[in-house]
N, C-alpha and C. Protein backbone atom coordinates (compact mmCIF):
# COMPACT_ATOMS: atom_id res chain seq x y z
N UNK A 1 10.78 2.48 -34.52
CA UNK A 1 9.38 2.40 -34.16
C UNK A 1 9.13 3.30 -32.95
N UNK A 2 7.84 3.61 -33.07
CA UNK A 2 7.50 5.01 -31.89
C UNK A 2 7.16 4.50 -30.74
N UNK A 3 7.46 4.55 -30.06
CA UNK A 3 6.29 4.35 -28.67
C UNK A 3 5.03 4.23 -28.66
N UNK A 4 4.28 3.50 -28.21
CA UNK A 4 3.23 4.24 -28.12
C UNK A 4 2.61 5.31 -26.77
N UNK A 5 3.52 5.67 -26.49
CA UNK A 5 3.42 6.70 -24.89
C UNK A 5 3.94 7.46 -25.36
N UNK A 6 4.78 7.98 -26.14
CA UNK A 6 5.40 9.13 -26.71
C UNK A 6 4.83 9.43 -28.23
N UNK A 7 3.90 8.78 -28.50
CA UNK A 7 3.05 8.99 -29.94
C UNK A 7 2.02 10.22 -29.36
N UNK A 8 1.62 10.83 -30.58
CA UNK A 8 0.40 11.68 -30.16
C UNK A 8 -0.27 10.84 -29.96
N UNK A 9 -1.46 11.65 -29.43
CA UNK A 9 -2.84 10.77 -28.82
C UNK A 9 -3.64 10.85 -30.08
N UNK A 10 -4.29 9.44 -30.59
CA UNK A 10 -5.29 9.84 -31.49
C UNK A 10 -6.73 9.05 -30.92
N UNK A 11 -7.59 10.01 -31.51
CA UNK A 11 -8.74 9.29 -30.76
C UNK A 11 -9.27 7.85 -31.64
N UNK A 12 -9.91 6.98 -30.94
CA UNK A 12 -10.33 5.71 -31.59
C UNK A 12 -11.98 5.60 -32.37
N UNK A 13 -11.88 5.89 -33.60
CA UNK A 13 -13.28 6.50 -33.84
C UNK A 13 -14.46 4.62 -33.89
N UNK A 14 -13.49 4.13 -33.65
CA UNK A 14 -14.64 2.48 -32.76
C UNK A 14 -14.69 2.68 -31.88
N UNK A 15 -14.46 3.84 -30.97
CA UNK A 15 -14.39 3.72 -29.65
C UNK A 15 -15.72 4.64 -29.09
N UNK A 16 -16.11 5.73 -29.91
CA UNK A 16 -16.65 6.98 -29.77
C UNK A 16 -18.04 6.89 -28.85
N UNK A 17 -18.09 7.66 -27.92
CA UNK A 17 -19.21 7.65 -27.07
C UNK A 17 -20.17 9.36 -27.09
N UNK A 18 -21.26 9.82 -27.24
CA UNK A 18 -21.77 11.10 -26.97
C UNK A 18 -22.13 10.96 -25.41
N UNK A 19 -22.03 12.26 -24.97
CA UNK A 19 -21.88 12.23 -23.34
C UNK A 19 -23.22 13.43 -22.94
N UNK A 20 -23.75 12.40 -22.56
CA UNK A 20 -25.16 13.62 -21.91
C UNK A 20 -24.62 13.28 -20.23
N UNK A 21 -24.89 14.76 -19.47
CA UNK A 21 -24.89 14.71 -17.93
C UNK A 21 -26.60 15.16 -17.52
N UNK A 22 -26.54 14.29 -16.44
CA UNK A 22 -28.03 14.13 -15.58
C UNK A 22 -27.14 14.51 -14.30
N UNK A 23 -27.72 15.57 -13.41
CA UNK A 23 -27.79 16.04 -12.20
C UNK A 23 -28.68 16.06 -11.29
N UNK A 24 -28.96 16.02 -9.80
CA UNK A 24 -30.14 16.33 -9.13
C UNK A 24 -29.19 17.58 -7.78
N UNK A 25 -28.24 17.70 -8.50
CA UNK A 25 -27.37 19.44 -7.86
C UNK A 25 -27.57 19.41 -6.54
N UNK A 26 -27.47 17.74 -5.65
CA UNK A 26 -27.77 17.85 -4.69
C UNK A 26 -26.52 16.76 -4.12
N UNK A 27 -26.78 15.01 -4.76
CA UNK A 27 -25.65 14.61 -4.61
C UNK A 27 -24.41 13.76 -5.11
N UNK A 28 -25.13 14.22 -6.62
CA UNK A 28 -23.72 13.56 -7.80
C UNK A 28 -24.57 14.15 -9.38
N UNK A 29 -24.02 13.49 -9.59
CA UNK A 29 -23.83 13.76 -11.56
C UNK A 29 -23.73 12.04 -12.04
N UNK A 30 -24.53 11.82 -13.35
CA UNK A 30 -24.54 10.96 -13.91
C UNK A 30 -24.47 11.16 -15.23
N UNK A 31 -23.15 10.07 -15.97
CA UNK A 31 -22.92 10.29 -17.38
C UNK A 31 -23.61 9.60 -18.13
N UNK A 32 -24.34 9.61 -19.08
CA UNK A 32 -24.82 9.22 -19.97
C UNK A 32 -23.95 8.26 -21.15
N UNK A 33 -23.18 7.85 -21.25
CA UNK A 33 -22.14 7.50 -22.75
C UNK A 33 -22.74 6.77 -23.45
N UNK A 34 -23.18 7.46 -24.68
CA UNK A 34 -23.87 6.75 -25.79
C UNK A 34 -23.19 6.10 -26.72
N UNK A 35 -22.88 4.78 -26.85
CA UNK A 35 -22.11 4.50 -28.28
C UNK A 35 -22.39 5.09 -29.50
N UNK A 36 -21.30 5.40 -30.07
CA UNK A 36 -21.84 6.45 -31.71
C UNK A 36 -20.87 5.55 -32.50
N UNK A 37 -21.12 5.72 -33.88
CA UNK A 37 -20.03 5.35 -34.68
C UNK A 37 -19.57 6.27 -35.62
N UNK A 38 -18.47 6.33 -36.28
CA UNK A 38 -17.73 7.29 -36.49
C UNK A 38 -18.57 8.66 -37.65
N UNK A 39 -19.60 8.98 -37.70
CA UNK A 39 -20.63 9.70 -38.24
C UNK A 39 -21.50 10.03 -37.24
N UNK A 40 -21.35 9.94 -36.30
CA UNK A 40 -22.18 10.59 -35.28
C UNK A 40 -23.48 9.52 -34.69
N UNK A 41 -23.95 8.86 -35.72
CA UNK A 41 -25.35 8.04 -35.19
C UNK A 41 -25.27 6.71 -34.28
N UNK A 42 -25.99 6.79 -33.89
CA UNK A 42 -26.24 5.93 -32.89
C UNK A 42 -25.33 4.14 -33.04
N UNK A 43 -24.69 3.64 -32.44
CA UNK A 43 -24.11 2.46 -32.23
C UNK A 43 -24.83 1.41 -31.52
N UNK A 44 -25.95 0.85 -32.51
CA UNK A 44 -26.49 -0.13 -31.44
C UNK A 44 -26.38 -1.41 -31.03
N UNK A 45 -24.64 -1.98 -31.74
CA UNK A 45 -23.80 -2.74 -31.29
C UNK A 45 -23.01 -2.53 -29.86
N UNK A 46 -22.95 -1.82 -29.10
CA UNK A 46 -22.38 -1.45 -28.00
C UNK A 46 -23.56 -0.98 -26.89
N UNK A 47 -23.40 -1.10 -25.80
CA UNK A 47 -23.70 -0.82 -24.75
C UNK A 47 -24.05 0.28 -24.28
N UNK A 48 -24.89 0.97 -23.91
CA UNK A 48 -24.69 2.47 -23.39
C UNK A 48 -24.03 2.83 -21.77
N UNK A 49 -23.10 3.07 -21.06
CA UNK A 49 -22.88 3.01 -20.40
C UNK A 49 -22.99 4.21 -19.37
N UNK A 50 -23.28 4.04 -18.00
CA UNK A 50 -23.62 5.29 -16.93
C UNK A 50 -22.46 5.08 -15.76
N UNK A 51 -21.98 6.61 -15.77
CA UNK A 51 -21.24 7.01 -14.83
C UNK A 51 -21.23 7.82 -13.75
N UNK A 52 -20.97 7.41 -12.81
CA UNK A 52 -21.60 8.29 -11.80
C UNK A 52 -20.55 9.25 -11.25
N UNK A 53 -20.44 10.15 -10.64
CA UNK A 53 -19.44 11.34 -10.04
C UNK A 53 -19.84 12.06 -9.08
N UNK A 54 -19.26 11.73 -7.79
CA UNK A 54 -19.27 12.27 -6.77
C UNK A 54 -18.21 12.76 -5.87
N UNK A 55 -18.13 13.74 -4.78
CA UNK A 55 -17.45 14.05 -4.02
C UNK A 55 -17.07 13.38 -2.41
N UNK A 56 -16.01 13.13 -2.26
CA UNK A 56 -15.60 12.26 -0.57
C UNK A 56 -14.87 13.34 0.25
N UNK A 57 -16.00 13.91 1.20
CA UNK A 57 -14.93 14.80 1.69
C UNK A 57 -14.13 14.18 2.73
N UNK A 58 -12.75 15.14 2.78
CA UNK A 58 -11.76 14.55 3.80
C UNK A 58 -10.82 15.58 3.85
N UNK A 59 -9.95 15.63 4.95
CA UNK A 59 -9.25 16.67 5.64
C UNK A 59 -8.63 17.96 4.76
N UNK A 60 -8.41 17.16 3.60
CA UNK A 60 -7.48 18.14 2.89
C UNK A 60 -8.38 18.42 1.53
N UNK A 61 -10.03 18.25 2.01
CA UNK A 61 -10.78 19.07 1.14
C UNK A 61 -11.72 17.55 0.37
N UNK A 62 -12.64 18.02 -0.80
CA UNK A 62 -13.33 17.46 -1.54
C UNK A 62 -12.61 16.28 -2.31
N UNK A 63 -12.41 15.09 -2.39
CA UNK A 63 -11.97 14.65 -3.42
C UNK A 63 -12.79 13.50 -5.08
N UNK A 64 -12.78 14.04 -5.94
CA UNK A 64 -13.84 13.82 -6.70
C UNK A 64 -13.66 12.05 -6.87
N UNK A 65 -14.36 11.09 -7.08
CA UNK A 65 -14.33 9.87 -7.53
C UNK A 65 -15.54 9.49 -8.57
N UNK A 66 -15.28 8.96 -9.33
CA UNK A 66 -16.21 8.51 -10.39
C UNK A 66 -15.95 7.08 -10.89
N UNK A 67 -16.96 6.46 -10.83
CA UNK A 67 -17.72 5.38 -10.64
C UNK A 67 -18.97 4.76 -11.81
N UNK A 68 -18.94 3.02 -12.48
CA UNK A 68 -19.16 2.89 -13.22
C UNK A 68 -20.61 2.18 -12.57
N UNK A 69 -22.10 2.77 -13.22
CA UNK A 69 -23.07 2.00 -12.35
C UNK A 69 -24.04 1.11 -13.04
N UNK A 70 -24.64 0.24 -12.81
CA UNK A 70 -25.27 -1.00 -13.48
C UNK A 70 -26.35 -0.57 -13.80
N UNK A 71 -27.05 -0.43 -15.09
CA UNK A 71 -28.29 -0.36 -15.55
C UNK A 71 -28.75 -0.22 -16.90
N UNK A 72 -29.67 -0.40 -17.40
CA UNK A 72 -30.19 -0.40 -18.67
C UNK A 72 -30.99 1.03 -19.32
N UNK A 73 -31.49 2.01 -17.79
CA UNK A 73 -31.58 2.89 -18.45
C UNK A 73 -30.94 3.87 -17.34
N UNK A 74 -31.52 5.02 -17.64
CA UNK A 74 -31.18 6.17 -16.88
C UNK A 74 -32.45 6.03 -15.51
N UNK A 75 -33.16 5.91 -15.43
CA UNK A 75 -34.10 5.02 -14.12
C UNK A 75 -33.48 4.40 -13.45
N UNK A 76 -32.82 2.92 -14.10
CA UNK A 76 -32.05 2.31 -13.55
C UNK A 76 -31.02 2.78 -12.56
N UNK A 77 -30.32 3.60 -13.45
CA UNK A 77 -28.48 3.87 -13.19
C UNK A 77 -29.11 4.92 -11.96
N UNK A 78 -29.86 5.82 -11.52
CA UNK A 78 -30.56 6.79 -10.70
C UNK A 78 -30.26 5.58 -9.63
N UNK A 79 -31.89 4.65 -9.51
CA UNK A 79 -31.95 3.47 -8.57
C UNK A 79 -30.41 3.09 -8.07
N UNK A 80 -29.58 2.97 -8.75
CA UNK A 80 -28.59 2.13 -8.35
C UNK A 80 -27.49 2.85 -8.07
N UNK A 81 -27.41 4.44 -8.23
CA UNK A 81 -26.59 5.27 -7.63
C UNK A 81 -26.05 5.06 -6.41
N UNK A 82 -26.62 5.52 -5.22
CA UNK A 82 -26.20 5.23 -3.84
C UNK A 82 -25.09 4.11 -3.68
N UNK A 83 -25.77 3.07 -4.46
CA UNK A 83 -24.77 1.61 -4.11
C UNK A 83 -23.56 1.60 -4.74
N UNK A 84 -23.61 1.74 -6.02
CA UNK A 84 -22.34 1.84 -6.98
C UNK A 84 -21.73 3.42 -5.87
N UNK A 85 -22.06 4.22 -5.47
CA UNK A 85 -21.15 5.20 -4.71
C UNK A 85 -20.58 4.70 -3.68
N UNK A 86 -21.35 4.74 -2.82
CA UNK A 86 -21.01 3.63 -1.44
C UNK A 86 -19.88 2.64 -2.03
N UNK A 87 -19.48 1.53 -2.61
CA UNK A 87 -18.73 0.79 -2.96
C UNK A 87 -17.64 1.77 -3.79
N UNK A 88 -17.76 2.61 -4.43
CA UNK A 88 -16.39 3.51 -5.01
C UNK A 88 -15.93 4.75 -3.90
N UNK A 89 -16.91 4.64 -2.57
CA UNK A 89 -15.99 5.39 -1.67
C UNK A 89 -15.41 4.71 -1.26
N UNK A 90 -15.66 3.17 -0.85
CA UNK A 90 -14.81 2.01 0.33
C UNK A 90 -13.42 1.80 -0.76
N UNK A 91 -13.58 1.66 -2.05
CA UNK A 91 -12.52 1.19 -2.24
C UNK A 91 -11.47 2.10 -2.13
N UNK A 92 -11.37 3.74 -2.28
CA UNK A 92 -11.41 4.50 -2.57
C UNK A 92 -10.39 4.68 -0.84
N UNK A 93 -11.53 4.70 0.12
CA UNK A 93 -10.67 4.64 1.60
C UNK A 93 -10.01 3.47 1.80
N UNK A 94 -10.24 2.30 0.94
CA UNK A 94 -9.00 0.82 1.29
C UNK A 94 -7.72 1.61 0.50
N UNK A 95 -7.84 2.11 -0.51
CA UNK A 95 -6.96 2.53 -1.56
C UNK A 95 -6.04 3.86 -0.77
N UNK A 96 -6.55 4.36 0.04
CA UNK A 96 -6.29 5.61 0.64
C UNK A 96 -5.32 5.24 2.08
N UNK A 97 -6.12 4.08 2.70
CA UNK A 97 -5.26 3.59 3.73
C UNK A 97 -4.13 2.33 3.18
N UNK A 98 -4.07 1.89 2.55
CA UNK A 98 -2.74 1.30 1.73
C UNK A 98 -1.86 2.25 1.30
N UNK A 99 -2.20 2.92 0.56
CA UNK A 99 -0.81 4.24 0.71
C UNK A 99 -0.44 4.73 1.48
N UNK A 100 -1.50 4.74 2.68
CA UNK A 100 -1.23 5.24 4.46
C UNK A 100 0.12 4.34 4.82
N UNK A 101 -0.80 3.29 4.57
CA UNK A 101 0.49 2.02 4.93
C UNK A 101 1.85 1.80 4.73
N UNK A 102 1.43 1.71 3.17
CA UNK A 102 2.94 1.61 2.34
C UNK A 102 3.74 2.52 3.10
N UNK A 103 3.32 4.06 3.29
CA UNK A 103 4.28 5.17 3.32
C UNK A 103 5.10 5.09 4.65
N UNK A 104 3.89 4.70 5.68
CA UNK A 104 4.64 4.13 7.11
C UNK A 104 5.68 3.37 7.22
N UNK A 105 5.10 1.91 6.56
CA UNK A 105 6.27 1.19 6.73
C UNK A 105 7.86 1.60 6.08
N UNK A 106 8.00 2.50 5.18
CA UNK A 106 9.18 3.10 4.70
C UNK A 106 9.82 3.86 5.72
N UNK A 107 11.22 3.01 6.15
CA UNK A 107 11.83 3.15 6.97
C UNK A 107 13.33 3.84 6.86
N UNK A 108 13.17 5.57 7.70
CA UNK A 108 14.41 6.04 7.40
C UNK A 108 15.57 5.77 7.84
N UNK A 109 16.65 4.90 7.35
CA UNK A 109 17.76 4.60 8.07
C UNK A 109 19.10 5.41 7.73
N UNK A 110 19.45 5.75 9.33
CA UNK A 110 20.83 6.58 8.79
C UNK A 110 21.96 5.95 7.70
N UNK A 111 22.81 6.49 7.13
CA UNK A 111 24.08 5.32 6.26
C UNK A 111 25.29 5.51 7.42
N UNK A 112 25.79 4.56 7.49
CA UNK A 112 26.64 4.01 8.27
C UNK A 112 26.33 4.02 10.40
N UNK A 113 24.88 4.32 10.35
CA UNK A 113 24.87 3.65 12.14
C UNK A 113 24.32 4.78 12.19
N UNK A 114 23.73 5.04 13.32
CA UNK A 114 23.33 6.35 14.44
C UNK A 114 24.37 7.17 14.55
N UNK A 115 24.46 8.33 14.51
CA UNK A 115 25.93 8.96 14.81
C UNK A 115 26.08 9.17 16.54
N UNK A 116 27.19 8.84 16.76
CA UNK A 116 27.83 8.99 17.76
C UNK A 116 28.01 7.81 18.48
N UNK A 117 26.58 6.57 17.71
CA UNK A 117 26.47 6.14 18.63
C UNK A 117 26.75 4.18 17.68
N UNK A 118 26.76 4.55 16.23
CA UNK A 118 26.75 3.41 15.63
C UNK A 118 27.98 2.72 15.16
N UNK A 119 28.22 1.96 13.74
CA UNK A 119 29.66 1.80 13.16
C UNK A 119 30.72 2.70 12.50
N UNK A 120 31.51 2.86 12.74
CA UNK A 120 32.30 4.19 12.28
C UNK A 120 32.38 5.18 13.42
N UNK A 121 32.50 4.97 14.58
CA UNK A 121 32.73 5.88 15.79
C UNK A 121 31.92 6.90 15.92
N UNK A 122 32.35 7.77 16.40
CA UNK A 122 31.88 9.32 16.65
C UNK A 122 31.71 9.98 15.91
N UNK A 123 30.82 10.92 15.44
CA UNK A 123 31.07 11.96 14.41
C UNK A 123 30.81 11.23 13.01
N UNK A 124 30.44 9.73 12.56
CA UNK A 124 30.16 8.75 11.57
C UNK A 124 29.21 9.19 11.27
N UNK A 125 28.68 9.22 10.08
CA UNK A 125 27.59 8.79 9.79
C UNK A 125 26.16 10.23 9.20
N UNK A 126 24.88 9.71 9.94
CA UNK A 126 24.38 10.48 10.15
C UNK A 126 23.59 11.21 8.50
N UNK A 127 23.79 10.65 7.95
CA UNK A 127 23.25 10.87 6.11
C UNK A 127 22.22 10.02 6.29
N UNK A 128 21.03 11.09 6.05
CA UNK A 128 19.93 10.01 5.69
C UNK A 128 19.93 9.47 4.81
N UNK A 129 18.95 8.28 4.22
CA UNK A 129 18.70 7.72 2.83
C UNK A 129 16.80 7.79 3.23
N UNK A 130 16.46 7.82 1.83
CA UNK A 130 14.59 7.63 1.87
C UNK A 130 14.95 6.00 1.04
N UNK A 131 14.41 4.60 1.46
CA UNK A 131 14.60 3.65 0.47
C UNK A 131 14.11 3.59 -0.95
């Protein structure tokens, strides 16, 4: 039996969405995802869903995040931009300072003591390890 991570990718034609983008080229992009079913027409068993995409700048440049926003139409999902952004930058900087974290607390310890100064005398030691 195959994997399914080492299978090709096939697409899920229950899954199928058409993708219109709305811009105001000032401070994000909004996706449109239309449910379709596998003939192209409209799915009006499913949801239409809006995505929003924006940029967080930070030291080492632009970084893109995209974000799922609440509404019924494209009016809506507009209205409710700002907020759904605002909340996918915070998580975005909690997410950013936890890897800050994690990476800190990883602690380089020599193998066998400090050299010169640990177990195994003089001249011991002194090989880092990353844990």
């Amino acid at each position: 039996m195959v994997e399914e991570r080492n299978a090709e990718p096939q697409m899920d034609v229950a899954a199928l969405y058409r993708e219109e983008t709305f811009t105001d080229r000032k401070v994000g992009v909004i996706r449109r995802l239309t449910p379709v079913l596998g003939d192209g027409s409209d799915d009006p068993a499913r949801a239409v869903v809006y995505v929003g995409q924006a940029e967080l700048m930070t030291n080492m440049g632009p970084a893109p995040i995209s974000f799922e926003i609440e509404g019924k139409s494209l009016a809506e999902a507009v209205a409710n931009f700002a907020s759904a952004a605002s909340a996918a930058v915070e998580r975005t900087v909690q997410q950013i300072q936890e890897m800050r974290r994690q990476a800190a607390s990883q602690l380089v310890v020599p193998q066998g003591g400090i050299p010169n100064l640990g177990p195994g005398g003089p001249g011991r030691g002194g090989k880092i390890q990353m844990p």
